[in-house]
PDB file of N, CA and C in Angstrom:
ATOM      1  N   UNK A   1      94.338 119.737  70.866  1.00  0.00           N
ATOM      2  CA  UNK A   1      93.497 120.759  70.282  1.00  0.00           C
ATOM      3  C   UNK A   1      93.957 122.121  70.778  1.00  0.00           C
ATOM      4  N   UNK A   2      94.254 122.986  69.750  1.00  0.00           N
ATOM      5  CA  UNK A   2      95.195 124.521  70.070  1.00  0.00           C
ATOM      6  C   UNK A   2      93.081 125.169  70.489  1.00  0.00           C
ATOM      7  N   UNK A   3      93.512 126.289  71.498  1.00  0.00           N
ATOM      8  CA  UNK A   3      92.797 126.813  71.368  1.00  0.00           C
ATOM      9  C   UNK A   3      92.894 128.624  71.520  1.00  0.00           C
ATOM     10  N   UNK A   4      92.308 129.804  71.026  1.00  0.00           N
ATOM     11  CA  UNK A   4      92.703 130.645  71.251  1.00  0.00           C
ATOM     12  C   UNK A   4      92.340 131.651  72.197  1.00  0.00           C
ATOM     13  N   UNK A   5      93.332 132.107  72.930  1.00  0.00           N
ATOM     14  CA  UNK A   5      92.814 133.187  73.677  1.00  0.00           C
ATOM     15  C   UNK A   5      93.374 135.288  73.043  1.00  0.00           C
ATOM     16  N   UNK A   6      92.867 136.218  73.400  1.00  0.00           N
ATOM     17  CA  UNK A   6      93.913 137.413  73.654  1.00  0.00           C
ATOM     18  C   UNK A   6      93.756 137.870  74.990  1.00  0.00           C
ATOM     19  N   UNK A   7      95.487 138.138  74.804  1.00  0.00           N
ATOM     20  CA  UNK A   7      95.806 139.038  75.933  1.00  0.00           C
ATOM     21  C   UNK A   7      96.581 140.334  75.534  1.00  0.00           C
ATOM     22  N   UNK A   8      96.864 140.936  76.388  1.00  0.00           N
ATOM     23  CA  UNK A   8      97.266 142.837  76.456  1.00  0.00           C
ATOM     24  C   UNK A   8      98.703 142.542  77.530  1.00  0.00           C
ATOM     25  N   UNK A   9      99.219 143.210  76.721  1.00  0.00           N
ATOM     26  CA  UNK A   9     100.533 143.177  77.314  1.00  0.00           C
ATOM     27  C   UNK A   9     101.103 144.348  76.841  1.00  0.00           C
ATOM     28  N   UNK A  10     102.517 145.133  77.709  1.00  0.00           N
ATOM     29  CA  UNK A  10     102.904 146.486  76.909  1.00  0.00           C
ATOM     30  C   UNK A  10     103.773 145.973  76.184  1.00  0.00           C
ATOM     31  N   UNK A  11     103.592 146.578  74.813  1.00  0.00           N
ATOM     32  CA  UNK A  11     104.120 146.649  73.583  1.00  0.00           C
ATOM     33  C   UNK A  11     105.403 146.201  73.643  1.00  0.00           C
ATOM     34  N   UNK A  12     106.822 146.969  74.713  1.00  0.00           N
ATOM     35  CA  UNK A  12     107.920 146.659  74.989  1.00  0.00           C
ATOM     36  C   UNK A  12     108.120 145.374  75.144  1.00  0.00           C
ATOM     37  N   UNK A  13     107.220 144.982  75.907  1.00  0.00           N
ATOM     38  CA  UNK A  13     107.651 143.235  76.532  1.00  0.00           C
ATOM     39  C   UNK A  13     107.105 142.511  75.039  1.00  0.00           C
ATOM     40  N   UNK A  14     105.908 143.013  74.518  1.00  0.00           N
ATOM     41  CA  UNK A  14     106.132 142.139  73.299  1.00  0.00           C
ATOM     42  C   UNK A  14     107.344 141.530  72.338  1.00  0.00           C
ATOM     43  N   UNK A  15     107.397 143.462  72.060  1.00  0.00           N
ATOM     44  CA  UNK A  15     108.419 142.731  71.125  1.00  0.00           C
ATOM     45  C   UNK A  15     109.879 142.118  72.018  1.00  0.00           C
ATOM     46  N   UNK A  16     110.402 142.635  72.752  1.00  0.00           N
ATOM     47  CA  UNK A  16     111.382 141.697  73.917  1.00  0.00           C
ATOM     48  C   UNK A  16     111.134 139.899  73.346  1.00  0.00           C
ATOM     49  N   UNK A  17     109.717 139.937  73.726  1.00  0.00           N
ATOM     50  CA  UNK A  17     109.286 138.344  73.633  1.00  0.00           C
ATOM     51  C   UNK A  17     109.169 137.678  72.481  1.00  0.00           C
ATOM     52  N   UNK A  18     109.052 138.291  71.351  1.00  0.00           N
ATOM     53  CA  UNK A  18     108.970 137.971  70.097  1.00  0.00           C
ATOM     54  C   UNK A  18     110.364 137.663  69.783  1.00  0.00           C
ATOM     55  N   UNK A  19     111.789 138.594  70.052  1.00  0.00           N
ATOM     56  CA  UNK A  19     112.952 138.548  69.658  1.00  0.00           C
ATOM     57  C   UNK A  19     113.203 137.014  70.308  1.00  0.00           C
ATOM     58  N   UNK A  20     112.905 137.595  71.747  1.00  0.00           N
ATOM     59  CA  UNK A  20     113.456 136.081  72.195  1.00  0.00           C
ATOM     60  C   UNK A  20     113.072 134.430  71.344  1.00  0.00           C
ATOM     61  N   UNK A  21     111.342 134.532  71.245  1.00  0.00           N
ATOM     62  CA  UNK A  21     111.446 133.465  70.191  1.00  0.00           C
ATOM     63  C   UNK A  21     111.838 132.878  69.119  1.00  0.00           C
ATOM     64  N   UNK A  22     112.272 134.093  68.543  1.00  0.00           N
ATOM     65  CA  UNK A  22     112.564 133.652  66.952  1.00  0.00           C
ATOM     66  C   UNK A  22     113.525 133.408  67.144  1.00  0.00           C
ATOM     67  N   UNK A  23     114.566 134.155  68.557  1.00  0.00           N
ATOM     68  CA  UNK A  23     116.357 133.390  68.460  1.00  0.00           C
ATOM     69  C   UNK A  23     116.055 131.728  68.968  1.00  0.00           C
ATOM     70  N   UNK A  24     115.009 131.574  69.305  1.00  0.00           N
ATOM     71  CA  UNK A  24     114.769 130.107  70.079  1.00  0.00           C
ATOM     72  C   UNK A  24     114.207 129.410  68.532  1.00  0.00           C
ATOM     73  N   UNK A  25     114.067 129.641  67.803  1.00  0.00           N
ATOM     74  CA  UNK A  25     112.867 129.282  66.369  1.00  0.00           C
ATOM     75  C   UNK A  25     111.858 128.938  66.815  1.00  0.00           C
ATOM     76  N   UNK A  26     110.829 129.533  67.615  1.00  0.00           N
ATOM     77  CA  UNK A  26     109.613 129.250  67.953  1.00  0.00           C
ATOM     78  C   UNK A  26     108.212 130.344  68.113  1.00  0.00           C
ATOM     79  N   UNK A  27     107.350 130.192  67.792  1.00  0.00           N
ATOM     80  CA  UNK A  27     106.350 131.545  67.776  1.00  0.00           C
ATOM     81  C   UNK A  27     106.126 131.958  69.143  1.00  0.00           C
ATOM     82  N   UNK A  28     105.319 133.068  68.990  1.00  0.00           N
ATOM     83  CA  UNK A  28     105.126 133.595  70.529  1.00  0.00           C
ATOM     84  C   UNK A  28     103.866 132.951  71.049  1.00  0.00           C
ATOM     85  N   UNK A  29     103.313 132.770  70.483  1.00  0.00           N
ATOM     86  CA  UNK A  29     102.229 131.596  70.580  1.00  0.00           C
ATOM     87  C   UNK A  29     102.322 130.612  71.588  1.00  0.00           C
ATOM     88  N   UNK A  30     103.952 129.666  71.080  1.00  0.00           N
ATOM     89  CA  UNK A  30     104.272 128.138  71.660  1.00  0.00           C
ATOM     90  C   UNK A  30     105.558 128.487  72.341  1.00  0.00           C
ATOM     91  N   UNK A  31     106.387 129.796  72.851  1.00  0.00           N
ATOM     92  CA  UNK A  31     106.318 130.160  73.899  1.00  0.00           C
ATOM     93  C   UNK A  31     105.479 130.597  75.135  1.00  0.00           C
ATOM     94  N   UNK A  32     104.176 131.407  74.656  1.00  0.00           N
ATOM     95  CA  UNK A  32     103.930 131.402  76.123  1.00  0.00           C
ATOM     96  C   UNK A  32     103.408 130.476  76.747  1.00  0.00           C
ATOM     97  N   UNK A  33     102.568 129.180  75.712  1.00  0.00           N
ATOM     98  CA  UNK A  33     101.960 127.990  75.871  1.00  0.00           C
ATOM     99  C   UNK A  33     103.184 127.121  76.466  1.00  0.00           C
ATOM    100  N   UNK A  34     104.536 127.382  76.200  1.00  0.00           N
ATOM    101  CA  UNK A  34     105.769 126.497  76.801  1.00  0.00           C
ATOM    102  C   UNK A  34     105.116 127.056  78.531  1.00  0.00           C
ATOM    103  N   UNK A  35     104.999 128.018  78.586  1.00  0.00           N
ATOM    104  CA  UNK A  35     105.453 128.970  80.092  1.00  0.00           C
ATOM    105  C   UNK A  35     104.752 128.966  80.836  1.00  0.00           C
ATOM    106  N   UNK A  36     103.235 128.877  80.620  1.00  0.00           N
ATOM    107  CA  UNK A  36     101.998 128.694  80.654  1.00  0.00           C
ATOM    108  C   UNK A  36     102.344 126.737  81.182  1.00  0.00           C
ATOM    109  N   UNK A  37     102.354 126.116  80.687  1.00  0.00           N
ATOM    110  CA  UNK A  37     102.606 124.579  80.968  1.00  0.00           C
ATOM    111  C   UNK A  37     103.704 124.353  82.301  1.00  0.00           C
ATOM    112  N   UNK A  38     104.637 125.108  81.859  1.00  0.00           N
ATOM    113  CA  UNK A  38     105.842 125.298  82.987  1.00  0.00           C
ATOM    114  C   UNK A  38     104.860 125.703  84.376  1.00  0.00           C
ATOM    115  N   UNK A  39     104.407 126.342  84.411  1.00  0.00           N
ATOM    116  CA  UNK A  39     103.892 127.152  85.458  1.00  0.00           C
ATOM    117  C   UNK A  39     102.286 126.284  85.885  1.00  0.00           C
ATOM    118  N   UNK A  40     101.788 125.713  85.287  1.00  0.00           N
ATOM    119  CA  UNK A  40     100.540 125.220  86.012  1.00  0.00           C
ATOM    120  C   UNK A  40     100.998 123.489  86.628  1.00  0.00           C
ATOM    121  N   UNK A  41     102.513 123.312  85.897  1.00  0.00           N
ATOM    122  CA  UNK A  41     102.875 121.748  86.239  1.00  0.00           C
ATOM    123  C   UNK A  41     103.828 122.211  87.200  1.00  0.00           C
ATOM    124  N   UNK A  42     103.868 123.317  88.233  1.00  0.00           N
ATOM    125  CA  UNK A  42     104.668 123.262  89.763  1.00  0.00           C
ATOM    126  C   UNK A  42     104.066 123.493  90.283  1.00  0.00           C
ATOM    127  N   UNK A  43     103.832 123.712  91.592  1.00  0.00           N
ATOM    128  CA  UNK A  43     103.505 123.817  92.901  1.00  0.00           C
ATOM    129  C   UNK A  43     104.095 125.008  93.320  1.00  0.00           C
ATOM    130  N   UNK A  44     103.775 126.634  93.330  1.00  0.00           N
ATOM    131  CA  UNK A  44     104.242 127.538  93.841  1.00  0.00           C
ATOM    132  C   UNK A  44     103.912 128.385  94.717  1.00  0.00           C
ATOM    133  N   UNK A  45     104.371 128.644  95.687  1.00  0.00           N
ATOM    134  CA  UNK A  45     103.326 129.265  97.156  1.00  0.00           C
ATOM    135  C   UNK A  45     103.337 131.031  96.686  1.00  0.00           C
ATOM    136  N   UNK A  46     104.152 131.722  95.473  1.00  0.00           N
ATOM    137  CA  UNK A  46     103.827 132.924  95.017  1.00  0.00           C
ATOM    138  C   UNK A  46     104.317 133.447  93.946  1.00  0.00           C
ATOM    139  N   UNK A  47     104.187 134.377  93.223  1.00  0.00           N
ATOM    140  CA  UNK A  47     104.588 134.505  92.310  1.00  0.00           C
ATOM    141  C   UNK A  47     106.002 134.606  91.683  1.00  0.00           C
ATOM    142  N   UNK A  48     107.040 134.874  93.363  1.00  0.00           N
ATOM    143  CA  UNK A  48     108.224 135.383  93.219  1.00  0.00           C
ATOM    144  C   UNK A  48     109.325 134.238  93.012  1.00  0.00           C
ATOM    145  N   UNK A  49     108.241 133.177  93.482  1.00  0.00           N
ATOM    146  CA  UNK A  49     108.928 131.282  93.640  1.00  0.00           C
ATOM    147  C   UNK A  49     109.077 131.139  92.473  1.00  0.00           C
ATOM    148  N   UNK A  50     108.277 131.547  91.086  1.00  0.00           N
ATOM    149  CA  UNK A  50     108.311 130.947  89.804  1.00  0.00           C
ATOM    150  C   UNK A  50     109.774 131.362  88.966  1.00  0.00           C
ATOM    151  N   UNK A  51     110.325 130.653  88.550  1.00  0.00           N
ATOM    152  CA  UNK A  51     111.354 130.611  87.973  1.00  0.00           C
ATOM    153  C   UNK A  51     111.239 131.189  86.788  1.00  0.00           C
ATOM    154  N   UNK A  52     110.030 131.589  86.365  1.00  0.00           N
ATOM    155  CA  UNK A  52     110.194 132.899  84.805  1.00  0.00           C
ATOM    156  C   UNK A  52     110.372 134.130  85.364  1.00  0.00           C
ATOM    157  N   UNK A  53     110.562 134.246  86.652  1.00  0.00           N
ATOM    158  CA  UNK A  53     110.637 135.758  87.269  1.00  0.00           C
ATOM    159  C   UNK A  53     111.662 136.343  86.840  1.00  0.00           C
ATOM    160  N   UNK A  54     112.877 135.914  86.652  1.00  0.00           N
ATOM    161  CA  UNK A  54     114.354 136.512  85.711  1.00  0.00           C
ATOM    162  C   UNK A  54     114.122 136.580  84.540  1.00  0.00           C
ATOM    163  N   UNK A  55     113.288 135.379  83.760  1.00  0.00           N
ATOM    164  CA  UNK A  55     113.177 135.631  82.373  1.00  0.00           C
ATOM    165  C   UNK A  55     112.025 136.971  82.157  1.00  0.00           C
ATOM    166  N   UNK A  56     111.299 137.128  83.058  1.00  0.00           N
ATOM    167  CA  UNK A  56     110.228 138.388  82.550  1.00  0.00           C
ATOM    168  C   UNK A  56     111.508 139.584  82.853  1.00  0.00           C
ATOM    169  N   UNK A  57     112.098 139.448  83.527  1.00  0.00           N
ATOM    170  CA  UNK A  57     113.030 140.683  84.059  1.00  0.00           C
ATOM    171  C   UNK A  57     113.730 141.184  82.518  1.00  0.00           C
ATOM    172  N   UNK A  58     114.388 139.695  82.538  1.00  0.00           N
ATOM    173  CA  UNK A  58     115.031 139.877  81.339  1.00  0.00           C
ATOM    174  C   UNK A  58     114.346 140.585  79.998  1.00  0.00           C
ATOM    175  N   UNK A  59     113.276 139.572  79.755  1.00  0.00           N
ATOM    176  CA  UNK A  59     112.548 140.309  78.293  1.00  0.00           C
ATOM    177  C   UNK A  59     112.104 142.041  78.375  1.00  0.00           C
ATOM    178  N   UNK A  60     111.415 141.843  79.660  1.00  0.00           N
ATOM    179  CA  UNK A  60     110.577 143.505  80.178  1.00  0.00           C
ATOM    180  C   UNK A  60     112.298 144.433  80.245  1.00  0.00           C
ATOM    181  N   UNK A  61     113.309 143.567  80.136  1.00  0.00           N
ATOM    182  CA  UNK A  61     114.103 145.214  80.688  1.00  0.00           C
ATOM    183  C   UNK A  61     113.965 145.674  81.740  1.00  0.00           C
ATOM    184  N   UNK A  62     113.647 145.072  82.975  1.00  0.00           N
ATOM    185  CA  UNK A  62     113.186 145.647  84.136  1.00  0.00           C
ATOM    186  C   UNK A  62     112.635 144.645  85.498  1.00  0.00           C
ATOM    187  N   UNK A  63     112.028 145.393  86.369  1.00  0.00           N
ATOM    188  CA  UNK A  63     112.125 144.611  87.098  1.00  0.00           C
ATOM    189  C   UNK A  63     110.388 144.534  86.995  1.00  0.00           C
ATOM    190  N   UNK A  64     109.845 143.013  87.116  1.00  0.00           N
ATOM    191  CA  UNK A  64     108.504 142.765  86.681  1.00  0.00           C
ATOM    192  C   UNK A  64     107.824 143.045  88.222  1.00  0.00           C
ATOM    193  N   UNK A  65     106.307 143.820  87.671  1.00  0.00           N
ATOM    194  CA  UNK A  65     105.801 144.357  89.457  1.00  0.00           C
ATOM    195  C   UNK A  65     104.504 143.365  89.495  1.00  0.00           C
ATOM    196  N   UNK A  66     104.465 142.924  90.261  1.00  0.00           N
ATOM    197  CA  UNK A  66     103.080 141.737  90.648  1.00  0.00           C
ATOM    198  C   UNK A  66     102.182 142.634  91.528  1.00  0.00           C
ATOM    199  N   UNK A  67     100.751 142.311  91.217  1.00  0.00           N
ATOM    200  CA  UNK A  67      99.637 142.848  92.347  1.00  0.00           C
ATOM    201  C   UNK A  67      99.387 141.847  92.262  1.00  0.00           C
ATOM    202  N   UNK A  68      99.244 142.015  94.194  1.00  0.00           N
ATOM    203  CA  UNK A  68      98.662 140.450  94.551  1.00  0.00           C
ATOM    204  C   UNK A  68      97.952 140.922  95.309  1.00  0.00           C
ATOM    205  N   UNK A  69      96.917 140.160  95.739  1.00  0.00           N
ATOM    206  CA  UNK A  69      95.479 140.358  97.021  1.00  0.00           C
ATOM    207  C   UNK A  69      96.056 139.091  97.607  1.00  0.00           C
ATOM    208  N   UNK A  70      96.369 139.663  98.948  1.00  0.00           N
ATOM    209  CA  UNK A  70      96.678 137.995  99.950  1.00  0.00           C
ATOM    210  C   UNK A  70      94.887 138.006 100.267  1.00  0.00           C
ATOM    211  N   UNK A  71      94.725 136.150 100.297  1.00  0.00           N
ATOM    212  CA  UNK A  71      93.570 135.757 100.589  1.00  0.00           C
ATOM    213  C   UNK A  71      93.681 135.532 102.134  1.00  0.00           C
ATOM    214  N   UNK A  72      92.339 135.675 102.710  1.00  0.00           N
ATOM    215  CA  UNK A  72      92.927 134.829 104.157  1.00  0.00           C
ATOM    216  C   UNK A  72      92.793 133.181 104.079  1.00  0.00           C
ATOM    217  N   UNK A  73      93.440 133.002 104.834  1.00  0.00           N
ATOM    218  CA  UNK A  73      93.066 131.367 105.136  1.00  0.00           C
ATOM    219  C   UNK A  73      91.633 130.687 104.951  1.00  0.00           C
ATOM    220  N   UNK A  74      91.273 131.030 105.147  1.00  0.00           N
ATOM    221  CA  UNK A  74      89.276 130.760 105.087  1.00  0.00           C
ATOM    222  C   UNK A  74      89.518 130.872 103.532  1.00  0.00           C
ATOM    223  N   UNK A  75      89.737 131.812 102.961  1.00  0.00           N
ATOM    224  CA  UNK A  75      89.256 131.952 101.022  1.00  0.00           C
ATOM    225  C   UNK A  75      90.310 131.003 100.772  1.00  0.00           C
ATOM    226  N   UNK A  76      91.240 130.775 101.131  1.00  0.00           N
ATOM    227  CA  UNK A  76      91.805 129.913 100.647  1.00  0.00           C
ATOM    228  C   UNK A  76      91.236 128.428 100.359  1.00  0.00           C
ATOM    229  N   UNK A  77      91.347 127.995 101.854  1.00  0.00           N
ATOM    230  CA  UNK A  77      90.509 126.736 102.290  1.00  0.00           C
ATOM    231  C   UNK A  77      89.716 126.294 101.337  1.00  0.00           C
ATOM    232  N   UNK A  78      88.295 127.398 100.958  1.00  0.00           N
ATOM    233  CA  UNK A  78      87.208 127.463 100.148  1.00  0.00           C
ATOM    234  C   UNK A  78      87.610 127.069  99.110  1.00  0.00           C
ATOM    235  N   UNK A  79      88.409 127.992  98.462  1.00  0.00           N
ATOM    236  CA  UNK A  79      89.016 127.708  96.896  1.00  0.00           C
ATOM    237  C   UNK A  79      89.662 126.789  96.912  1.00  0.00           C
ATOM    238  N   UNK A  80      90.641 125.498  97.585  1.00  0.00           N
ATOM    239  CA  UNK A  80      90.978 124.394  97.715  1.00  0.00           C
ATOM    240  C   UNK A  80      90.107 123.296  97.201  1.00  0.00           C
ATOM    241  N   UNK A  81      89.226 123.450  98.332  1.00  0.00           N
ATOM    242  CA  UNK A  81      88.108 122.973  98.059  1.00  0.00           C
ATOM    243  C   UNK A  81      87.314 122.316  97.163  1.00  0.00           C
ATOM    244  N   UNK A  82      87.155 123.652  96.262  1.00  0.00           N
ATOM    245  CA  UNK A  82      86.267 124.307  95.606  1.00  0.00           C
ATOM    246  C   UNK A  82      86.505 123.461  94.476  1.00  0.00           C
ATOM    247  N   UNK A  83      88.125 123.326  93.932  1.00  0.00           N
ATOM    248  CA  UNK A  83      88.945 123.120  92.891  1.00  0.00           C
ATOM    249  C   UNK A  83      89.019 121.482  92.920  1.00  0.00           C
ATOM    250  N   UNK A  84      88.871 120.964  94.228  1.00  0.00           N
ATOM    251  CA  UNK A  84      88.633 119.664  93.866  1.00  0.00           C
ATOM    252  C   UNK A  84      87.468 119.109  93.678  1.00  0.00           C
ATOM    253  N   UNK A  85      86.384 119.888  93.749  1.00  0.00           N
ATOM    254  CA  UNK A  85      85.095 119.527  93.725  1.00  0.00           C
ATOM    255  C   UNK A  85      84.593 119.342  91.613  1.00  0.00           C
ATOM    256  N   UNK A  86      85.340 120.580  91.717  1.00  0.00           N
ATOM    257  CA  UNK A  86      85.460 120.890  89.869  1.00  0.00           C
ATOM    258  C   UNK A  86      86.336 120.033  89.014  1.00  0.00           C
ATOM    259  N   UNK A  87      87.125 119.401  89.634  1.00  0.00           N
ATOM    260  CA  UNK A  87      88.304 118.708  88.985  1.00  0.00           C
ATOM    261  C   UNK A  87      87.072 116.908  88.964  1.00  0.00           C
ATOM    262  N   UNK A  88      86.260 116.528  89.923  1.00  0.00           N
ATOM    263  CA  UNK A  88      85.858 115.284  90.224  1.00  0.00           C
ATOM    264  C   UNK A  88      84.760 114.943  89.080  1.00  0.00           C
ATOM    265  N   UNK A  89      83.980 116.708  88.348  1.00  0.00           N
ATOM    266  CA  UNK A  89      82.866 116.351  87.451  1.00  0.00           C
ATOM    267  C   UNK A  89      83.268 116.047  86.521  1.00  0.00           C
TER     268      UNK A  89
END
């Protein structure tokens, strides 16, 4: 079952991302849903570990900037937690 979301992205990286699909024959849609799948089926300790980090470079033209909030250990823990408690209902 497809379901839909929107997101905001700058215009540049769109179309970047659009070119890239159509040379792949695929919508931008069932690319980011490819990338999106890629990324929730590894195990990555940050954002810089993920292996689309060259491909955003690539599409953006640039070098991609991450904001991150380090959690402490304690929020972490919690949210560990938390996630298996939600995964069991």
């Amino acid at each position: 079952m497809d379901a839909k979301i929107t997101l905001s992205f700058n215009a540049d990286v769109i179309d970047s991302a659009k070119e890239f699909a159509e040379k792949h024959n695929m919508s931008l849609s069932r690319l980011t849903e490819y990338l999106y799948s890629k990324l929730t089926k590894s195990h990555f300790y940050s954002l810089e570990d993920l292996p689309l980090t060259d491909w955003v470079n690539m599409v953006s033209e640039g070098q991609a900037e991450y904001v991150i909030t380090r959690k402490t250990k304690a929020a972490q823990k919690k949210e560990f937690y938390e996630s298996g408690k939600k995964k069991k209902k």
